[in-house]
Structures are given as structure tokens and as C-alpha cells.
Protein backbone atom coordinates (compact mmCIF):
# COMPACT_ATOMS: atom_id res chain seq x y z
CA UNK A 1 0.00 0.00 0.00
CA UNK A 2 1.19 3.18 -0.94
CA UNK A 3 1.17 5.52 2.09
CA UNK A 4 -0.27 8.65 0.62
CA UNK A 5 -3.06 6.45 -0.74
CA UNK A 6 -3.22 5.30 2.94
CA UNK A 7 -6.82 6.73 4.72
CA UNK A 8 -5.01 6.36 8.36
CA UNK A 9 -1.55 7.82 7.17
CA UNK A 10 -4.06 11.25 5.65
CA UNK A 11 -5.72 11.60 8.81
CA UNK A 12 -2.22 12.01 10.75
CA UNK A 13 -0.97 14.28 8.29
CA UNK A 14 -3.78 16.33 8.05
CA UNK A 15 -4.30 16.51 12.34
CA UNK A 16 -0.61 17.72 12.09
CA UNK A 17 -0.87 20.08 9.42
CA UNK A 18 1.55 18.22 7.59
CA UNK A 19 2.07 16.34 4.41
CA UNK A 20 2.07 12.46 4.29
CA UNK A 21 6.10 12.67 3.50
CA UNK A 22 6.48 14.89 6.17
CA UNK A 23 4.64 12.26 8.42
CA UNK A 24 6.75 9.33 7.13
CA UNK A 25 9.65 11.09 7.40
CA UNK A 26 9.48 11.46 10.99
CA UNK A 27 7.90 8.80 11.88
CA UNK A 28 11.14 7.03 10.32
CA UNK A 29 13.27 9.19 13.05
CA UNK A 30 11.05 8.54 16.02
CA UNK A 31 11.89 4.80 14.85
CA UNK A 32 15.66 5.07 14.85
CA UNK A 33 16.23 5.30 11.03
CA UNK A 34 17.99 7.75 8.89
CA UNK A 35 15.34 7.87 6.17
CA UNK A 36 17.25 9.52 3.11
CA UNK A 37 14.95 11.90 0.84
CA UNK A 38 15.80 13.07 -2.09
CA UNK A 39 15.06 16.42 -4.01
CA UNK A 40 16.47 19.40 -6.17
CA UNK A 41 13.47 22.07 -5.27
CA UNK A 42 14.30 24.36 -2.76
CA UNK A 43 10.29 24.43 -1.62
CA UNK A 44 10.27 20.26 -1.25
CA UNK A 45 14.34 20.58 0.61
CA UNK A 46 12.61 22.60 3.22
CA UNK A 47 9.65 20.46 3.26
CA UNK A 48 12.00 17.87 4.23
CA UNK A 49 13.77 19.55 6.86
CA UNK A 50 10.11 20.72 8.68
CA UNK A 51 9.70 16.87 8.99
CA UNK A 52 11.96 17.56 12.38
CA UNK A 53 9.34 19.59 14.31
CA UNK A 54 7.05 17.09 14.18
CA UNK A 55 6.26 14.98 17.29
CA UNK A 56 3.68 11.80 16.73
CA UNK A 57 2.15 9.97 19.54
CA UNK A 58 2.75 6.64 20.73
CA UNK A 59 -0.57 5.39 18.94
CA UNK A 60 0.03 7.36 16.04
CA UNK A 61 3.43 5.47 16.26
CA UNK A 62 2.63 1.78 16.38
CA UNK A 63 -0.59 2.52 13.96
CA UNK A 64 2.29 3.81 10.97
CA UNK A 65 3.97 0.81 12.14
CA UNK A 66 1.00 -1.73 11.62
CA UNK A 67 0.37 -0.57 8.14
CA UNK A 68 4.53 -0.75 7.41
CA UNK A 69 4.19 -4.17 8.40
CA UNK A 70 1.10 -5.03 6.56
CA UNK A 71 2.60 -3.28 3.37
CA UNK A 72 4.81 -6.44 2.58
CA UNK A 73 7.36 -4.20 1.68
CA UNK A 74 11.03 -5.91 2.23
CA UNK A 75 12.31 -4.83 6.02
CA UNK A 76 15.94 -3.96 6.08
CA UNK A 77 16.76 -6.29 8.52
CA UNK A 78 16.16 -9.25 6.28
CA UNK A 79 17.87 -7.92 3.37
CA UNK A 80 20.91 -9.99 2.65
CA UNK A 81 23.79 -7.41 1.55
């Protein structure tokens, strides 16, 4: 599932005034990883960095977390490198 397709992921975004890449972005931090984003726009660089303000709750949390899991995308920690 894509996350800004995501009905859950919206609603967190839009109760913090923020967009859903914002939102994954630091709900990545509050997990312990160094997400990586990538852009050339000034506007969208900025966007990035305003990901740091941004403090989720514990339920808000785990519920990113359940639909990460539920995604099926590959977890770094079973990739073989």
C-alpha cells in the first residue's frame, strides 16, 4: 500500500498540518532510522527539513507501524547485503 493512498496515514498528516512525506519522514526518526529523501526544489528541501518539528504519539506510532508491516514491503533487517 502506498502511504499517501493510505486513509489512516491522511488523517495524521492532516491533524498535524503536515504532508504524508512529512509524516513518514518522521515517523522514520522517532523509529531510529535515517530515512534519506531526495530532491532538487528548494520548496520540497525545506519540506524535508520541517519533517523535524514534528512529534507523533505513541498510537500514532505503532498505527504507521501496523500498516509498514502489513505493506509487505522488504524490512531492512532481512535484506541480505
Amino acid at each position: 500500500m502506498i502511504a499517501s493512498k493510505c486513509k489512516q496515514v491522511q488523517e495524521i498528516a492532516a491533524n498535524h498540518g503536515k504532508s504524508v512525506a512529512q509524516i513518514a519522514l518522521a515517523w522514520s526518526l522517532a523509529e531510529g532510522f535515517l530515512p534519506l529523501p531526495k530532491s532538487v526544489t528548494a520548496s520540497r528541501i525545506q519540506a524535508n527539513l520541517d519533517c523535524f518539528g514534528i512529534e507523533l504519539s505513541q498510537e500514532e506510532r505503532e498505527t504507521l507501524k501496523t500498516i509498514a508491516v502489513q505493506s509487505g514491503a522488504p524490512r531492512v533487517d532481512d535484506m541480505d547485503f
